[in-house]
C-alpha atoms as a PDB file:
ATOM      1  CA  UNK A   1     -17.243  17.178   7.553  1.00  0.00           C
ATOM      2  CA  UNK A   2     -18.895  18.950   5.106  1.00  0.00           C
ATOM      3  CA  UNK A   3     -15.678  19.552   2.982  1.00  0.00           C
ATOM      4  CA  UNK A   4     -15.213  15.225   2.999  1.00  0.00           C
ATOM      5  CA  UNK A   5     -18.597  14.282   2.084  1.00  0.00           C
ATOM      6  CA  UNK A   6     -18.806  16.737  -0.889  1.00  0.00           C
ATOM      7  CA  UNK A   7     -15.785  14.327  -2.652  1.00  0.00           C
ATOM      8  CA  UNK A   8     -16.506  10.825  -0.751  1.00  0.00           C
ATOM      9  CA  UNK A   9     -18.535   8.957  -2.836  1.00  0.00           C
ATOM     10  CA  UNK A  10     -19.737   5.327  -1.536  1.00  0.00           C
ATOM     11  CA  UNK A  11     -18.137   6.114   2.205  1.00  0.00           C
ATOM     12  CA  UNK A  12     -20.292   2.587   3.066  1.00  0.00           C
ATOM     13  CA  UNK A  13     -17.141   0.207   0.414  1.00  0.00           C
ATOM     14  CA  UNK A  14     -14.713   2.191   2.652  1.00  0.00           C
ATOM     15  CA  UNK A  15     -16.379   1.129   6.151  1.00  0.00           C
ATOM     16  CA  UNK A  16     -16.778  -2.457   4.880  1.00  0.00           C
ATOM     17  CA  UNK A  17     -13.365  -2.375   3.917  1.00  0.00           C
ATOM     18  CA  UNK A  18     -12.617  -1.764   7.312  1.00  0.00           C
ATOM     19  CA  UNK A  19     -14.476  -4.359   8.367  1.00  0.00           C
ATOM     20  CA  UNK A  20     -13.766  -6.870   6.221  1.00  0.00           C
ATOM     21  CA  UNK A  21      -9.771  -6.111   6.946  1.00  0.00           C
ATOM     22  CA  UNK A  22     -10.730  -6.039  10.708  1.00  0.00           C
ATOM     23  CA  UNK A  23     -12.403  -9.643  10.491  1.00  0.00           C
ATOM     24  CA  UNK A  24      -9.983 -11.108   8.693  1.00  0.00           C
ATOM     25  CA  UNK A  25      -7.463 -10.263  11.158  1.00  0.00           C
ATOM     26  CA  UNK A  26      -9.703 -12.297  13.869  1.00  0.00           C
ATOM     27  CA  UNK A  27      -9.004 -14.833  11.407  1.00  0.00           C
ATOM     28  CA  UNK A  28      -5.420 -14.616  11.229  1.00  0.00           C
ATOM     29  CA  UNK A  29      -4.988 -15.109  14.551  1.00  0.00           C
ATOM     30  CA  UNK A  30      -7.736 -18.241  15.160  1.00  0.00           C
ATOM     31  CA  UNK A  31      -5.412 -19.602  12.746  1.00  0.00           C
ATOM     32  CA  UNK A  32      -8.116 -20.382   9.743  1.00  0.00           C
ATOM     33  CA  UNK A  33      -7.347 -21.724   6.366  1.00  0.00           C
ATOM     34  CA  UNK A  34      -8.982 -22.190   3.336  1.00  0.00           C
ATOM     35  CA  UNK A  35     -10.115 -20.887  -0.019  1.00  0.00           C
ATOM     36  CA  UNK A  36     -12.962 -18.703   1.814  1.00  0.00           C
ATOM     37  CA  UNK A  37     -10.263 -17.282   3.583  1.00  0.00           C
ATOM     38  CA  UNK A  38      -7.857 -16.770   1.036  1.00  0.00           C
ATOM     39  CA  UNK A  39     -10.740 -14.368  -0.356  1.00  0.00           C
ATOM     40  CA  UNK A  40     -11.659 -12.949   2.711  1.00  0.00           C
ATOM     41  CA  UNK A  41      -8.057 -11.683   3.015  1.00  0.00           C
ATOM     42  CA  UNK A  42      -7.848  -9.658  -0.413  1.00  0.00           C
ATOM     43  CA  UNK A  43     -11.839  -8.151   0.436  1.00  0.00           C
ATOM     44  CA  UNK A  44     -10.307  -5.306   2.645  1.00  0.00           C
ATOM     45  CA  UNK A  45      -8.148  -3.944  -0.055  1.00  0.00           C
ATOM     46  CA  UNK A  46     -10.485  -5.018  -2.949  1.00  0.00           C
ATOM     47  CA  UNK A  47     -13.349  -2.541  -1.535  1.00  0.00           C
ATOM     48  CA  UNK A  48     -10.967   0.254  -1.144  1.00  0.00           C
ATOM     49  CA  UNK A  49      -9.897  -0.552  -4.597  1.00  0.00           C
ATOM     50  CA  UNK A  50     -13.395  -0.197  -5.642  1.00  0.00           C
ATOM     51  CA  UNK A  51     -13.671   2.649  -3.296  1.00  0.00           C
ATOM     52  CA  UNK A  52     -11.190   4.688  -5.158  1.00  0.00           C
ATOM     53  CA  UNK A  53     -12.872   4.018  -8.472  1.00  0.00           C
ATOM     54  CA  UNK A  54     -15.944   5.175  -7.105  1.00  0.00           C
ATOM     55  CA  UNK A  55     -13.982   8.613  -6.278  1.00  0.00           C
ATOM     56  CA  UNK A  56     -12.092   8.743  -9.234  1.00  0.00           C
ATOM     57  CA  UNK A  57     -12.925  11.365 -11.579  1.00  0.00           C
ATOM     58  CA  UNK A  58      -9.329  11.449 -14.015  1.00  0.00           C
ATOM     59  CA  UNK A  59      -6.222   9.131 -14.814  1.00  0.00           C
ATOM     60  CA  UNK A  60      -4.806   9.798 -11.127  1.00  0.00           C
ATOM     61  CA  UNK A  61      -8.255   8.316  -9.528  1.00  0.00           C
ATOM     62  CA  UNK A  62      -7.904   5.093 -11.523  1.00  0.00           C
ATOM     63  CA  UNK A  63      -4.787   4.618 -11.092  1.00  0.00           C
ATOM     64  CA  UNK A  64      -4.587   4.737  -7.871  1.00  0.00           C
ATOM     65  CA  UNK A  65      -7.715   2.406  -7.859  1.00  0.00           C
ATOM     66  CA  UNK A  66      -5.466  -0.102 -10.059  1.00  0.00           C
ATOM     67  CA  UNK A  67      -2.522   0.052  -7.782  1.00  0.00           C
ATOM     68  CA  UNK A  68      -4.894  -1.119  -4.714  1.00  0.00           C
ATOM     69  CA  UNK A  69      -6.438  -3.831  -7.164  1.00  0.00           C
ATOM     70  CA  UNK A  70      -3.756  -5.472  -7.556  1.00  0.00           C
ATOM     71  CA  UNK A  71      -2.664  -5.403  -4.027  1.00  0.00           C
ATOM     72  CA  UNK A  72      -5.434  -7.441  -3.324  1.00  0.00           C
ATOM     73  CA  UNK A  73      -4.837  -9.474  -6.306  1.00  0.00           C
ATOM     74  CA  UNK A  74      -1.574 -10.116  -4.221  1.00  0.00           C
ATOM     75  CA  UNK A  75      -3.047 -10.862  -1.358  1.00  0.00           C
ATOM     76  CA  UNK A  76      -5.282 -13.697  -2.983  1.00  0.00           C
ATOM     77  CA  UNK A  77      -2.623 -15.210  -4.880  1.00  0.00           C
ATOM     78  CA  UNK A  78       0.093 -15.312  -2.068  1.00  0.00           C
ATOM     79  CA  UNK A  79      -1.977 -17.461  -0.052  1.00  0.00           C
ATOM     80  CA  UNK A  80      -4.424 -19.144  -3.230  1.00  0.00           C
ATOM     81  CA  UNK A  81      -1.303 -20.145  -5.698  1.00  0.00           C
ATOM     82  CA  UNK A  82       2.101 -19.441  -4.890  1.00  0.00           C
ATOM     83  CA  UNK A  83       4.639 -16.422  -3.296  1.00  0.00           C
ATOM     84  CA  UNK A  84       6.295 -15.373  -7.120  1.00  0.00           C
ATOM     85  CA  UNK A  85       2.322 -14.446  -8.097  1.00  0.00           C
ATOM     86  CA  UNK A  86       1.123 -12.880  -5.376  1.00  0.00           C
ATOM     87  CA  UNK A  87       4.581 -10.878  -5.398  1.00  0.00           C
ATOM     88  CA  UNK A  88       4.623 -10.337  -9.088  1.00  0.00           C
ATOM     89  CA  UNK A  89       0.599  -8.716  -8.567  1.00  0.00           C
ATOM     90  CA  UNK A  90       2.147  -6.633  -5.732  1.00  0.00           C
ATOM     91  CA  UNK A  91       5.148  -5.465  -8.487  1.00  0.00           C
ATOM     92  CA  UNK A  92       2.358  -4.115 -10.865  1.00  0.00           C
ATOM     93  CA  UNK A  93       0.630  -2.049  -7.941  1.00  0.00           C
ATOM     94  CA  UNK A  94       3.596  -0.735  -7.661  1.00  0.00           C
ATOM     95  CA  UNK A  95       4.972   0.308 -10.419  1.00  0.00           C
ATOM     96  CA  UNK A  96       1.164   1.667 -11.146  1.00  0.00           C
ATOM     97  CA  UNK A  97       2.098   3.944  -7.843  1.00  0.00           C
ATOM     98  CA  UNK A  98       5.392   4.887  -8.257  1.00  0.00           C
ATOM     99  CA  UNK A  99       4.203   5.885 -11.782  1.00  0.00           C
ATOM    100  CA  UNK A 100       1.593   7.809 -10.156  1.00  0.00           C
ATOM    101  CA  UNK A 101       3.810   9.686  -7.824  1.00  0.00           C
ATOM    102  CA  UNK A 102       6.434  10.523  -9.964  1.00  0.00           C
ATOM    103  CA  UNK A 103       4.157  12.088 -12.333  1.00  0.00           C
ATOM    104  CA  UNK A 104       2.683  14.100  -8.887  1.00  0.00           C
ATOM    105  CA  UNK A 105       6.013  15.199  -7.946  1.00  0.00           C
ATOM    106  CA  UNK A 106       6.243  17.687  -4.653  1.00  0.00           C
ATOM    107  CA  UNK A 107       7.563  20.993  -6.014  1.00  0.00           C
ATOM    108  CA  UNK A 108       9.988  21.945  -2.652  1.00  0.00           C
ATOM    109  CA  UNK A 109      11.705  19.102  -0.444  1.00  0.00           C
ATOM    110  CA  UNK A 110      13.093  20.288   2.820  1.00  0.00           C
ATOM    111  CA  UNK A 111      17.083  19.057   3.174  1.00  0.00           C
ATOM    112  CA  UNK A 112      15.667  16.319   5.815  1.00  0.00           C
ATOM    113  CA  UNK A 113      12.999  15.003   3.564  1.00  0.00           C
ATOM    114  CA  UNK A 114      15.568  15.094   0.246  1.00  0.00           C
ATOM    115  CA  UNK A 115      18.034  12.613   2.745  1.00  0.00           C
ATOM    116  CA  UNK A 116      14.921  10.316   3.307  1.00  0.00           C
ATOM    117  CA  UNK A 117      14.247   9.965   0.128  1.00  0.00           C
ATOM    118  CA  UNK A 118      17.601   9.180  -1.086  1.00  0.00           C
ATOM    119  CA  UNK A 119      18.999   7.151   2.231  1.00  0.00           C
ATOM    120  CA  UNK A 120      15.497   4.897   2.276  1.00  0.00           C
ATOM    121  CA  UNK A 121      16.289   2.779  -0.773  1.00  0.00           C
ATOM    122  CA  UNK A 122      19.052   1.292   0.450  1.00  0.00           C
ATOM    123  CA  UNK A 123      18.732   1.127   4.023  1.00  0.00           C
ATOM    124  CA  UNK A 124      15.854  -0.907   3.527  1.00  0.00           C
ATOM    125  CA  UNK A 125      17.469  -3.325   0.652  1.00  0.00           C
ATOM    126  CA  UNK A 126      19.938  -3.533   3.824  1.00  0.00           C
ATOM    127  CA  UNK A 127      17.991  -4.460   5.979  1.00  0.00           C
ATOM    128  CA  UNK A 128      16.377  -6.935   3.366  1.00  0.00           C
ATOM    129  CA  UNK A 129      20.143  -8.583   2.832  1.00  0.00           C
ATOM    130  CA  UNK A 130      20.456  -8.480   6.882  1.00  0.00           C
ATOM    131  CA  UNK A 131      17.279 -10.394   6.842  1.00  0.00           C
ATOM    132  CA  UNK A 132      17.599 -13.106   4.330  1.00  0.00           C
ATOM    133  CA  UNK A 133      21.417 -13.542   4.094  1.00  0.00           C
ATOM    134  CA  UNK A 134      20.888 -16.896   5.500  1.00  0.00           C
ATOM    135  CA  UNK A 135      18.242 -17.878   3.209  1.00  0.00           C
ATOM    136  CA  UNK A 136      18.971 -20.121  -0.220  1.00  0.00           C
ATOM    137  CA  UNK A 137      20.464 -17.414  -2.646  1.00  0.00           C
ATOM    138  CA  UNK A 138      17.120 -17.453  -4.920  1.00  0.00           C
ATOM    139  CA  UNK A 139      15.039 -16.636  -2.045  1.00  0.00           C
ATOM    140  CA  UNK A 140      17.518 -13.941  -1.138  1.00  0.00           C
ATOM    141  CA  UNK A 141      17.966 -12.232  -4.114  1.00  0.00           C
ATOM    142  CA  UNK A 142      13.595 -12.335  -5.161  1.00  0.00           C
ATOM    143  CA  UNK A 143      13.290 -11.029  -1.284  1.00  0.00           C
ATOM    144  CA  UNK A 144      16.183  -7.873  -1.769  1.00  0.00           C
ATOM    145  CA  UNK A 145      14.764  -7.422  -5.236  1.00  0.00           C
ATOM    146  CA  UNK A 146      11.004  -6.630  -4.040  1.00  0.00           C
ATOM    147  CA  UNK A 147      11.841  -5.036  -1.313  1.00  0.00           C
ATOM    148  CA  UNK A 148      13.917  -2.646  -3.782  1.00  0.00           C
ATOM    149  CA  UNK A 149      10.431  -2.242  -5.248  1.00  0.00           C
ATOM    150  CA  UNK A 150       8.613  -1.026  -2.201  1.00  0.00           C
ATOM    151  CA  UNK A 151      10.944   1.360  -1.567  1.00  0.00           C
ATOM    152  CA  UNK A 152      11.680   2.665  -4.183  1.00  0.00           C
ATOM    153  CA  UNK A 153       7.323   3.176  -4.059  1.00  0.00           C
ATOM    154  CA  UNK A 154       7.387   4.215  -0.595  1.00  0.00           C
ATOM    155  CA  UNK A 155      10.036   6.752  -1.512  1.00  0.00           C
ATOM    156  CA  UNK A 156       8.488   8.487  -4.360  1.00  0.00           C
ATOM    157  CA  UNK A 157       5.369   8.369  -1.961  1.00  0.00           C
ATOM    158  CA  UNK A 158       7.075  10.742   0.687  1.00  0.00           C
ATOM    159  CA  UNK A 159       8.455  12.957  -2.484  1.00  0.00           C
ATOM    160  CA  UNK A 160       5.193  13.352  -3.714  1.00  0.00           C
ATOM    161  CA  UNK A 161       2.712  16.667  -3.610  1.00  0.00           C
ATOM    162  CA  UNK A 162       0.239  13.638  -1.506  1.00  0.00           C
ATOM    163  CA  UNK A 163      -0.511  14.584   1.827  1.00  0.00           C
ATOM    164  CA  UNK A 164       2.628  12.810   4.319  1.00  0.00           C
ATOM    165  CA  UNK A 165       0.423  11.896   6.879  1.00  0.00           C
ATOM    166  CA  UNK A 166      -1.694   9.761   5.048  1.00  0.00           C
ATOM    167  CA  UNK A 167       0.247   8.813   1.846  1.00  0.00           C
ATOM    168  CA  UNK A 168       4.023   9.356   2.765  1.00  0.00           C
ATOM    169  CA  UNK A 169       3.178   7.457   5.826  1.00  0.00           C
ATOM    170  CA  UNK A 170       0.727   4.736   4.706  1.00  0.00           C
ATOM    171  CA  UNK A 171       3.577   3.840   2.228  1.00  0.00           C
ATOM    172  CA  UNK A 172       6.251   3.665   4.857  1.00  0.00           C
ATOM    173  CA  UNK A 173       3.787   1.294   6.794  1.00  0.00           C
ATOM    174  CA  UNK A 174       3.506  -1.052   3.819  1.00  0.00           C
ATOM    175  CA  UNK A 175       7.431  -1.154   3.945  1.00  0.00           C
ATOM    176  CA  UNK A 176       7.474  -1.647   7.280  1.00  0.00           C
ATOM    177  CA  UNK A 177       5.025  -4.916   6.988  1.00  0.00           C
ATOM    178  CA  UNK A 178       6.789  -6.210   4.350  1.00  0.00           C
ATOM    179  CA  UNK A 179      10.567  -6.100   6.310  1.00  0.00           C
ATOM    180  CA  UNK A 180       8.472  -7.564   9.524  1.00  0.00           C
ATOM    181  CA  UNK A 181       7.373 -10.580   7.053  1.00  0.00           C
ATOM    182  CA  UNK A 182      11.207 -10.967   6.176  1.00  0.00           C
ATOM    183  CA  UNK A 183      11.990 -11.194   9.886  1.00  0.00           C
ATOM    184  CA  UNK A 184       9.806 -13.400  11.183  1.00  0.00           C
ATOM    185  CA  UNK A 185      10.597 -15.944   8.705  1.00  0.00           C
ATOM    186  CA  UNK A 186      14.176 -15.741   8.834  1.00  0.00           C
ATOM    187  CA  UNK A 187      13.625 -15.728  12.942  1.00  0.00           C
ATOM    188  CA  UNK A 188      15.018 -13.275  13.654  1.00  0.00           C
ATOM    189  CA  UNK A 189      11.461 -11.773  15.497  1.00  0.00           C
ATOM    190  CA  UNK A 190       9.349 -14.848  16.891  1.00  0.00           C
ATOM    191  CA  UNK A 191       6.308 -14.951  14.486  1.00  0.00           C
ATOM    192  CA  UNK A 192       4.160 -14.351  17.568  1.00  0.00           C
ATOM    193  CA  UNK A 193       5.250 -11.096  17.454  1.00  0.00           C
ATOM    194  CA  UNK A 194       5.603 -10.026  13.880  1.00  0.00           C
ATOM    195  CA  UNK A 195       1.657 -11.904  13.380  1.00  0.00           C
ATOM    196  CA  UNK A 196       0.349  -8.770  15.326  1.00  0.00           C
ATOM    197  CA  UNK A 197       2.568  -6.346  13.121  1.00  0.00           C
ATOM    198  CA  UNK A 198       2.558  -7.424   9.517  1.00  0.00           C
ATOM    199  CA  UNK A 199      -1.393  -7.279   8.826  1.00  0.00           C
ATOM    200  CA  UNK A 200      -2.632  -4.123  10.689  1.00  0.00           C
ATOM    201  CA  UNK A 201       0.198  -2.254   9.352  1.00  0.00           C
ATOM    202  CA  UNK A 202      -0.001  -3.443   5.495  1.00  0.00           C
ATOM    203  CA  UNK A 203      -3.584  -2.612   5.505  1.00  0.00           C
ATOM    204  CA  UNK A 204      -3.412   0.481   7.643  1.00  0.00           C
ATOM    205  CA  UNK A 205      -0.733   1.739   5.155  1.00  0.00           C
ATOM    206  CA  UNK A 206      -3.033   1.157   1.887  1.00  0.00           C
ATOM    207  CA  UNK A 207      -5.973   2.609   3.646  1.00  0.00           C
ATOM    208  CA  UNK A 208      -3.798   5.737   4.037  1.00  0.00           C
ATOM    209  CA  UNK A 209      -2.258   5.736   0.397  1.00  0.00           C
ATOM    210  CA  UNK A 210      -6.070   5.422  -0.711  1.00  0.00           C
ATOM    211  CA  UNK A 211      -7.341   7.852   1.377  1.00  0.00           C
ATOM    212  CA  UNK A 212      -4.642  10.558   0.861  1.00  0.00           C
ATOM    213  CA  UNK A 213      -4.047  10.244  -3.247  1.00  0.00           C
ATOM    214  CA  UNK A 214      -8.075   9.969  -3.611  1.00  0.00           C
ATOM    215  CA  UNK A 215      -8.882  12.519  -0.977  1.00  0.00           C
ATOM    216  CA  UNK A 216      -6.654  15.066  -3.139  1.00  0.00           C
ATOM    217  CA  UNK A 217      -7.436  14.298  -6.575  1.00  0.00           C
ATOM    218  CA  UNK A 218     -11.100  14.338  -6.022  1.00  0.00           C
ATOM    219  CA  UNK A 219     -11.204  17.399  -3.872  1.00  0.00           C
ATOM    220  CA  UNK A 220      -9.146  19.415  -6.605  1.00  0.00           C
ATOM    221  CA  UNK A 221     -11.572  17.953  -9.377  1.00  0.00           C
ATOM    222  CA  UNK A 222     -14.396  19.599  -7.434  1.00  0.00           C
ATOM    223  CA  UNK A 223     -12.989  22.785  -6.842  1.00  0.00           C
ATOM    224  CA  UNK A 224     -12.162  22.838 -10.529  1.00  0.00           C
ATOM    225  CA  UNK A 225     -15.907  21.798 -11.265  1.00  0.00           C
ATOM    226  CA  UNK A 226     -17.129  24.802  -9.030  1.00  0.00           C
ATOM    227  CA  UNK A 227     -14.561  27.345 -10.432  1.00  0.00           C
ATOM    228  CA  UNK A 228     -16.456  30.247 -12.224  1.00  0.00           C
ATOM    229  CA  UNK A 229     -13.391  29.807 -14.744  1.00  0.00           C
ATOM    230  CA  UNK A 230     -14.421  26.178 -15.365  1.00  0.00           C
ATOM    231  CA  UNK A 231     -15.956  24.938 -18.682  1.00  0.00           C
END
C-alpha cells in the first residue's frame, strides 16, 4: 500500500470518478435524459482525466491525461450534439494513445501475443462489417472506420511495455463496448442485454488504461527522483 500511495496523488478524483461512473449507470438504466445528464455521463472519465494530470510528472502523464479528456469530451458530445462529434473527440483520444504506446513499445512479444496483435485489427473491423452490413453504406463505412481506430489503439495497448492486466486489458474492454454498441443497434443482441454491457465495460476499460499507464510512469519518475544517481 505503501508503494501506491507514494505515486497516487488526489486518490479522492479517482474514487469520485468511480462514483460518478457508478451513478450514472443508475441513470442509464431509470432511463433519464437531459443536459444534466449528458454531463453527468462524461464526469466519470473527466475526473480520471484530471486524475492522471494530477499524477503526471512528464509528456507520458499528460498524455495519457489528454487521451481520457477527450474520451469524456466524447461522451458529452455523443449524447449533447451529434454521433460524428462525439466520435471524432473519441478519434483524438486515440490517436493521443496509440501515439503514446507506440512510443512505449514492449521490448519482447511472446509468438501468442505477436498473433494478437496482428490478427485483432481485422477481426474486429470484421466483426464491425458483420455488424453493420445492413446499415445505410455511410453509417457502415464511419462504423468499420472507427472501429479500425480502436483497434488499432487497443492493439498497440497489448504491445506496449504497460502492465496487460490493467492497460492491455482495459483497452480490449473499450473494444469490446464499442462492438456491443454496434450490435445492439443493428439487433443483432436485444438492447436489454447489451445496456448492461456497453457502460460498465467502456468505463471499466479507461479506468484500467488510466490506472496502468499512470501507475507506471509515475512510479518510475519516483524511483528516478530517489536514485542516488539522480540530479
Amino acid at each position: 500500500m505503501s508503494g501506491e500511495s507514494s505515486w497516487d496523488r488526489a486518490r479522492w478524483l479517482w474514487l469520485a470518478a468511480l462514483l460518478g461512473s457508478a451513478s450514472y449507470f443508475g441513470a442509464v438504466l431509470a432511463g433519464w435524459d437531459g443536459p444534466a445528464v449528458h454531463l453527468w455521463k462524461a464526469s466519470g472519465v473527466g475526473l480520471l482525466a484530471v486524475w492522471a494530470w494530477a499524477n503526471a510528472r512528464d509528456g507520458g502523464g499528460r498524455m495519457i491525461a489528454a487521451a481520457l479528456a477527450f474520451g469524456a469530451l466524447g461522451d458529452w458530445l455523443l449524447d449533447a450534439v451529434g454521433m460524428l462529434e462525439g466520435a471524432a473527440a473519441f478519434a483524438v483520444g486515440h490517436l493521443i494513445a496509440i501515439t503514446l504506446y507506440l512510443r512505449n513499445r514492449r521490448r519482447a512479444l511472446s509468438l501468442s501475443q505477436r498473433l494478437l496483435v496482428w490478427v485483432l485489427v481485422p477481426m474486429s473491423l470484421l466483426i464491425a462489417w458483420s455488424l453493420t452490413r445492413e446499415a445505410p453504406l455511410l453509417q457502415m463505412g464511419a462504423a468499420i472506420a472507427y472501429t479500425g481506430g480502436v483497434a488499432v489503439m487497443a492493439a498497440a495497448a497489448w504491445a506496449s511495455r504497460f502492465p496487460r492486466y490493467r492497460t492491455g486489458t482495459g483497452a480490449m474492454m473499450f473494444l469490446a463496448s464499442d462492438l456491443f454498441i454496434f450490435a445492439g443497434a443493428s439487433g443483432n443482441l436485444s438492447k436489454s442485454v447489451t445496456v448492461w454491457l456497453v457502460w460498465p465495460l467502456y468505463f471499466a476499460g479507461q479506468a484500467l488504461i488510466g490506472w496502468g499507464v499512470v501507475g507506471t510512469l509515475a512510479r518510475e519518475r519516483v524511483i528516478d527522483n530517489r536514485s542516488p544517481n539522480s540530479d
